[in-house]
Protein backbone atom coordinates (compact mmCIF):
# COMPACT_ATOMS: atom_id res chain seq x y z
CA UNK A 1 4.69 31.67 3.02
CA UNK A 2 7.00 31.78 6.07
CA UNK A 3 4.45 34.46 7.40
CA UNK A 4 2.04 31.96 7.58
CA UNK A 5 3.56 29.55 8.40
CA UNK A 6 4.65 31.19 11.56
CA UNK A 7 1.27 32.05 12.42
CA UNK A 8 0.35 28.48 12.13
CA UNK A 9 2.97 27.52 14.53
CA UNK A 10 1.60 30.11 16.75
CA UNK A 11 -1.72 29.21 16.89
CA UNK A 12 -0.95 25.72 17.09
CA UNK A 13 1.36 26.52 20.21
CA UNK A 14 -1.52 28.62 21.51
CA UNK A 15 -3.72 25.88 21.47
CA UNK A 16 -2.00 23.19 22.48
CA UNK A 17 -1.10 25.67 26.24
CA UNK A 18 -5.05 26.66 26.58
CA UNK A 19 -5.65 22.95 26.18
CA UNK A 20 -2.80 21.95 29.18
CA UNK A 21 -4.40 25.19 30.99
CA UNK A 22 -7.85 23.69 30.90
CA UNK A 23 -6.44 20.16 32.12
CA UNK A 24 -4.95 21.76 34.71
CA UNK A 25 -7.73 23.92 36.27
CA UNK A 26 -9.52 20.16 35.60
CA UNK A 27 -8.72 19.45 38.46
CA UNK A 28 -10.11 18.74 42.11
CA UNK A 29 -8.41 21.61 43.96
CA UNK A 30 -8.43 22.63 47.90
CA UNK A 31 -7.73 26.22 48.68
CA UNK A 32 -7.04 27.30 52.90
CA UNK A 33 -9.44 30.08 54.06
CA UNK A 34 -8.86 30.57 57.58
CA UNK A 35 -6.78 28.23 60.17
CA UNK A 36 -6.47 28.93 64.68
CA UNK A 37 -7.04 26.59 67.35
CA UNK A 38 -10.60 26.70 66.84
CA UNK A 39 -11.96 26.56 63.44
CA UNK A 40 -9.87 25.44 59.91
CA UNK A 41 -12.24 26.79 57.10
CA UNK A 42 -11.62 25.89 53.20
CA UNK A 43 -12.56 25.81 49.95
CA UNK A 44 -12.61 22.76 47.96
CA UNK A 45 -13.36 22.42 44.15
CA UNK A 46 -14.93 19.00 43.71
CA UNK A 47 -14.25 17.74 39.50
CA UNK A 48 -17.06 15.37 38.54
CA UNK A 49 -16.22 12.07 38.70
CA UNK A 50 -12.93 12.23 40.43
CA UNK A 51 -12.88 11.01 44.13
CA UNK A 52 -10.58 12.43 46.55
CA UNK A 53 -8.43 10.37 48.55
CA UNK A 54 -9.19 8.35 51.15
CA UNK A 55 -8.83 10.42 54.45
CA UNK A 56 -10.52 11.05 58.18
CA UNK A 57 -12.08 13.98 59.71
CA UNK A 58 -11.58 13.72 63.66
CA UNK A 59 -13.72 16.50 64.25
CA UNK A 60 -17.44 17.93 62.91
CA UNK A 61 -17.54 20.47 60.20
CA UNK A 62 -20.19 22.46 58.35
CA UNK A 63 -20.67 22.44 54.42
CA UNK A 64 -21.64 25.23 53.00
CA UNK A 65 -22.43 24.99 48.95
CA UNK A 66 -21.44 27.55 47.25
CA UNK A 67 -22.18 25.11 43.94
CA UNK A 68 -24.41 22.37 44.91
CA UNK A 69 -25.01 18.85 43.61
CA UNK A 70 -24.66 15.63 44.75
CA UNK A 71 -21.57 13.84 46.85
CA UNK A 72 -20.91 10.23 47.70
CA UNK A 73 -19.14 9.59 50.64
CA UNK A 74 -17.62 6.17 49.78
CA UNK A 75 -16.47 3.73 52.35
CA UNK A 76 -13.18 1.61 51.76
CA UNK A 77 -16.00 -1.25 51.71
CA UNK A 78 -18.08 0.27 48.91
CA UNK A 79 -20.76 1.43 51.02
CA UNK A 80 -21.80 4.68 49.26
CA UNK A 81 -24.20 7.46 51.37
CA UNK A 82 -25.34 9.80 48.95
CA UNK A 83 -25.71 13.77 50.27
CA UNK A 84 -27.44 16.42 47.70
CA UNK A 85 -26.33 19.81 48.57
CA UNK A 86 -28.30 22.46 47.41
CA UNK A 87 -26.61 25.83 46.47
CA UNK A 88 -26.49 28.27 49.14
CA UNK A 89 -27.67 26.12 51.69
CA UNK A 90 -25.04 24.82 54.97
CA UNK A 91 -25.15 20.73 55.99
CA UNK A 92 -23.73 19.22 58.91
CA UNK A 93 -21.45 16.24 58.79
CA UNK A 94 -20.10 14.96 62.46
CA UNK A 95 -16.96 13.53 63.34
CA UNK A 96 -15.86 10.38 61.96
CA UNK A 97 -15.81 6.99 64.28
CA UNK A 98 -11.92 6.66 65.13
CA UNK A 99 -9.90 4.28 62.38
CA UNK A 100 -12.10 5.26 59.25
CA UNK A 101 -11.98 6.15 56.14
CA UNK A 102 -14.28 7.99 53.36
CA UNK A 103 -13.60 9.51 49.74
CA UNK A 104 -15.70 12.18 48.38
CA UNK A 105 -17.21 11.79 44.63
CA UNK A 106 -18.96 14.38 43.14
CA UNK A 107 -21.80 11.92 41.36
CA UNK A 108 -22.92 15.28 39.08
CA UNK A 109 -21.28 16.28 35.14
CA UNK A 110 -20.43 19.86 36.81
CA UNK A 111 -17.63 20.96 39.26
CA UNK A 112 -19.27 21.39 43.02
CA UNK A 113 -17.95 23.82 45.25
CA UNK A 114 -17.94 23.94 48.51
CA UNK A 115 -16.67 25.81 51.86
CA UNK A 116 -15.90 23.71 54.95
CA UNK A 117 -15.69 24.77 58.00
CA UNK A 118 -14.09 22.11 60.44
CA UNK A 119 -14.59 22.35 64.65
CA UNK A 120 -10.84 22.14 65.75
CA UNK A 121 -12.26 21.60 69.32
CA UNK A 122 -15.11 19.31 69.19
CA UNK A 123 -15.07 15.70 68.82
């Protein structure tokens, strides 16, 4: 009886760490490619539903989606502009007017990624 219940305690532990594992990779995740005075590239893992934080891109970038779907870029005001990205395919998004903000939402039920490639030099 010990045997088992062992086991029990076991899988239960198992379980319980797959379960914290797969809350953890959950979530929205940026990863650095490449960085000079030029060019910053990276790799961001959007999670459905959960918007990143507000932030500001001074300079023009390229998307390139490596899993496409559909993004809101959301406004502090609510205004919502709506980009579908298709899967293998590269979008341009310019420089953002000085003093504002955006959050990204992935609008879809399945993780988006995408590479970015930011313009260090251009405004």
């Amino acid at each position: 009886m010990k045997h088992v219940t062992r086991v029990a305690a076991l899988l239960a532990a198992a379980l319980s760490t797959s379960v914290l594992i797969s809350q953890v990779e959950q979530k929205t995740q940026r990863f650095p490619q490449f960085d000079n005075e030029d060019v910053k590239v990276w790799k961001t893992i959007v999670m459905p539903h959960q918007p990143l934080a507000m932030h500001h891109h001074d300079h023009p970038r390229v998307i390139i989606a490596l899993t496409g779907g559909t993004m809101n870029i959301v406004e502090p005001s609510g205004a919502t502009e709506t980009h579908v990205w298709e899967t293998g395919k590269a979008y341009w998004l310019p420089a953002m007017a000085p003093n504002t903000l955006h959050s990204d939402i992935n609008a879809g039920d399945k993780p988006m990624e995408v590479m970015v490639v930011e313009l260090e030099k251009e405004k």
